[in-house]
Structures are given as C-alpha cells and as structure tokens.
Protein backbone atom coordinates (compact mmCIF):
# COMPACT_ATOMS: atom_id res chain seq x y z
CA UNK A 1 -99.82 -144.19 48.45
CA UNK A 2 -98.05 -147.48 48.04
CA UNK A 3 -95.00 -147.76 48.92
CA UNK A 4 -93.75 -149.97 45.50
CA UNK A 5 -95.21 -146.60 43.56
CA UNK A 6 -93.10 -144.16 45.92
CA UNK A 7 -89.98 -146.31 45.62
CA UNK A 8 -90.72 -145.92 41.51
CA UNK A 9 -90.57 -142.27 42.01
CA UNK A 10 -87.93 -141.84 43.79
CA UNK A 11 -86.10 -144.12 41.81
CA UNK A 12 -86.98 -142.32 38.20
CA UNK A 13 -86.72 -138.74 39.45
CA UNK A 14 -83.15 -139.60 41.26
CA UNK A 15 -82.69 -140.65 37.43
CA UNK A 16 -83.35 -137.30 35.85
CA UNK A 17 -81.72 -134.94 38.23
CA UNK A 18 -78.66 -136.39 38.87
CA UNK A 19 -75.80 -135.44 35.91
CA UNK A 20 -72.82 -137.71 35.22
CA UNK A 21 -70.29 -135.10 34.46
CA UNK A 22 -67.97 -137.40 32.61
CA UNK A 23 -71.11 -138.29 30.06
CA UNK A 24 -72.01 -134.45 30.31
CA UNK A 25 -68.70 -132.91 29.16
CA UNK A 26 -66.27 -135.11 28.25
CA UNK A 27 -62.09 -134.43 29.33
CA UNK A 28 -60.44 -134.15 26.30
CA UNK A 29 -57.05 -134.47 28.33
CA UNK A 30 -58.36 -138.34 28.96
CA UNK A 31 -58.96 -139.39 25.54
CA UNK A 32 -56.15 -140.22 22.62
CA UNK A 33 -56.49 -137.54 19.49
CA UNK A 34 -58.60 -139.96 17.51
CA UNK A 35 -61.38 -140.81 19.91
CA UNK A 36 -62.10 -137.00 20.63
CA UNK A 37 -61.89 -136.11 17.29
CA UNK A 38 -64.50 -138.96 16.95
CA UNK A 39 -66.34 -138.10 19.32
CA UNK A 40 -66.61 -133.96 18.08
CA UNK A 41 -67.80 -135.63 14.69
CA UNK A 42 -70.37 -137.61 16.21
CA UNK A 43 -72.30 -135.66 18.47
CA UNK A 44 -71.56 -132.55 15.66
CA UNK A 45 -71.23 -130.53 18.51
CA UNK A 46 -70.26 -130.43 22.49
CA UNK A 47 -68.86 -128.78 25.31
CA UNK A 48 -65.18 -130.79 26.17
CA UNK A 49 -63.07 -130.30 29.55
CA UNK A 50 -59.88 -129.30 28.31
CA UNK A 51 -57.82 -128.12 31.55
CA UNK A 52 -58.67 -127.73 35.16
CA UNK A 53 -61.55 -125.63 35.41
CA UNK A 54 -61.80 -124.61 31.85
CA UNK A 55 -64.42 -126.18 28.97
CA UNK A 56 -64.37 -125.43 25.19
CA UNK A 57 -67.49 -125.62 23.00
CA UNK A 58 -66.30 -127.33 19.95
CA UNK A 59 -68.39 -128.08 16.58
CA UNK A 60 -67.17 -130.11 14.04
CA UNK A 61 -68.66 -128.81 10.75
CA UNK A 62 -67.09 -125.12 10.13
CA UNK A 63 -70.45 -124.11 8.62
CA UNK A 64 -71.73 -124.12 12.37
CA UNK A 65 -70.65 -120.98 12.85
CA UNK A 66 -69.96 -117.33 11.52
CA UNK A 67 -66.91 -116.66 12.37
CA UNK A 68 -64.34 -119.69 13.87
CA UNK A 69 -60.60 -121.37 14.27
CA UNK A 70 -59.13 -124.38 14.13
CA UNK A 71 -59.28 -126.10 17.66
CA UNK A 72 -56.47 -128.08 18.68
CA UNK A 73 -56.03 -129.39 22.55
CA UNK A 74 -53.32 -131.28 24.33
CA UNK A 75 -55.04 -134.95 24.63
CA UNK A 76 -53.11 -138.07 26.01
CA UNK A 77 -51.44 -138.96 23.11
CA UNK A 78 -50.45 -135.60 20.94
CA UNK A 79 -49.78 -132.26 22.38
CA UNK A 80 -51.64 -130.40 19.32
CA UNK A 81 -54.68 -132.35 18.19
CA UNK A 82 -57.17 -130.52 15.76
CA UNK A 83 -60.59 -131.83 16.97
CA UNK A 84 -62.59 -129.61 15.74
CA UNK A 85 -63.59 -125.64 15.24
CA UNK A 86 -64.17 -122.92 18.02
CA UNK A 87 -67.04 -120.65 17.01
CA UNK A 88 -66.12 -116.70 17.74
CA UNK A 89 -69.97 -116.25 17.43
CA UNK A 90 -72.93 -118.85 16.64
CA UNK A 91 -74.81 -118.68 13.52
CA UNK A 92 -77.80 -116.22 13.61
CA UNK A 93 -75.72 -114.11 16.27
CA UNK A 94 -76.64 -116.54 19.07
C-alpha cells in the first residue's frame, strides 16, 4: 500500500478512537453557574463530572423524564446552582 494512504489511516482512525474526556463529560466544578446551566440547555441533555469520581446525568427539560428533582451542584462560583433535573427513571422505563 502507499505509505501517504497508511499515514491517512492511521491518522483518521487515531481520530475516532481516542475520547477527550473534558469534551466527553464536562466538570461542572470548573465552570461558573451560568455556563453549565448553559451548557445543560444546549445539549438538552449530558452526563457532567460533579466530584472526584462521581458523574450526574442531567436533562434540562423536566418532561425528559418520569419521575425527577431539581439538580443543583457546587460549581466555581455558587455552592447551590440549579442546572438542571435528575431523572429517577427515563421516559418509557429506560
């Protein structure tokens, strides 16, 4: 094969199997209270770091789910910032 083509290959599938974990699941903990309440709007939905070694799934329309609570995290600028809603359980029991 030539070895431009193999370089391409290598290249792309480095690309698609390597994860950023910052762009993956953001820290709230980093962010102010606006931007990650920004952010939850946005993508509707997404998995946020919000202490060492522990990740919340947070959606931003209460409709998303059956049964859910106000979220709040600690974020760098207020110690209790509502970003969004926890689902208990996903709609359709998922």
């Amino acid at each position: 094969m030539n070895q431009r083509f193999i370089t391409a290959m290598i290249f792309l599938l480095s690309m698609v199997f390597t994860d950023d974990p910052a762009e993956a699941r953001p820290d709230v903990r980093q962010m102010t209270c606006k931007s990650a309440a920004d952010l939850v709007k946005k993508r509707g939905a997404l998995a946020m770091t919000t202490g060492k070694n522990r990740y919340e799934r947070i959606v931003a329309k209460p409709s998303s789910c059956d049964s859910r609570r106000r979220f709040q995290a600690k974020t760098k600028d207020n110690p209790s910032c509502f970003i969004g809603y926890k689902c208990s359980s996903s709609m359709g029991g998922r």
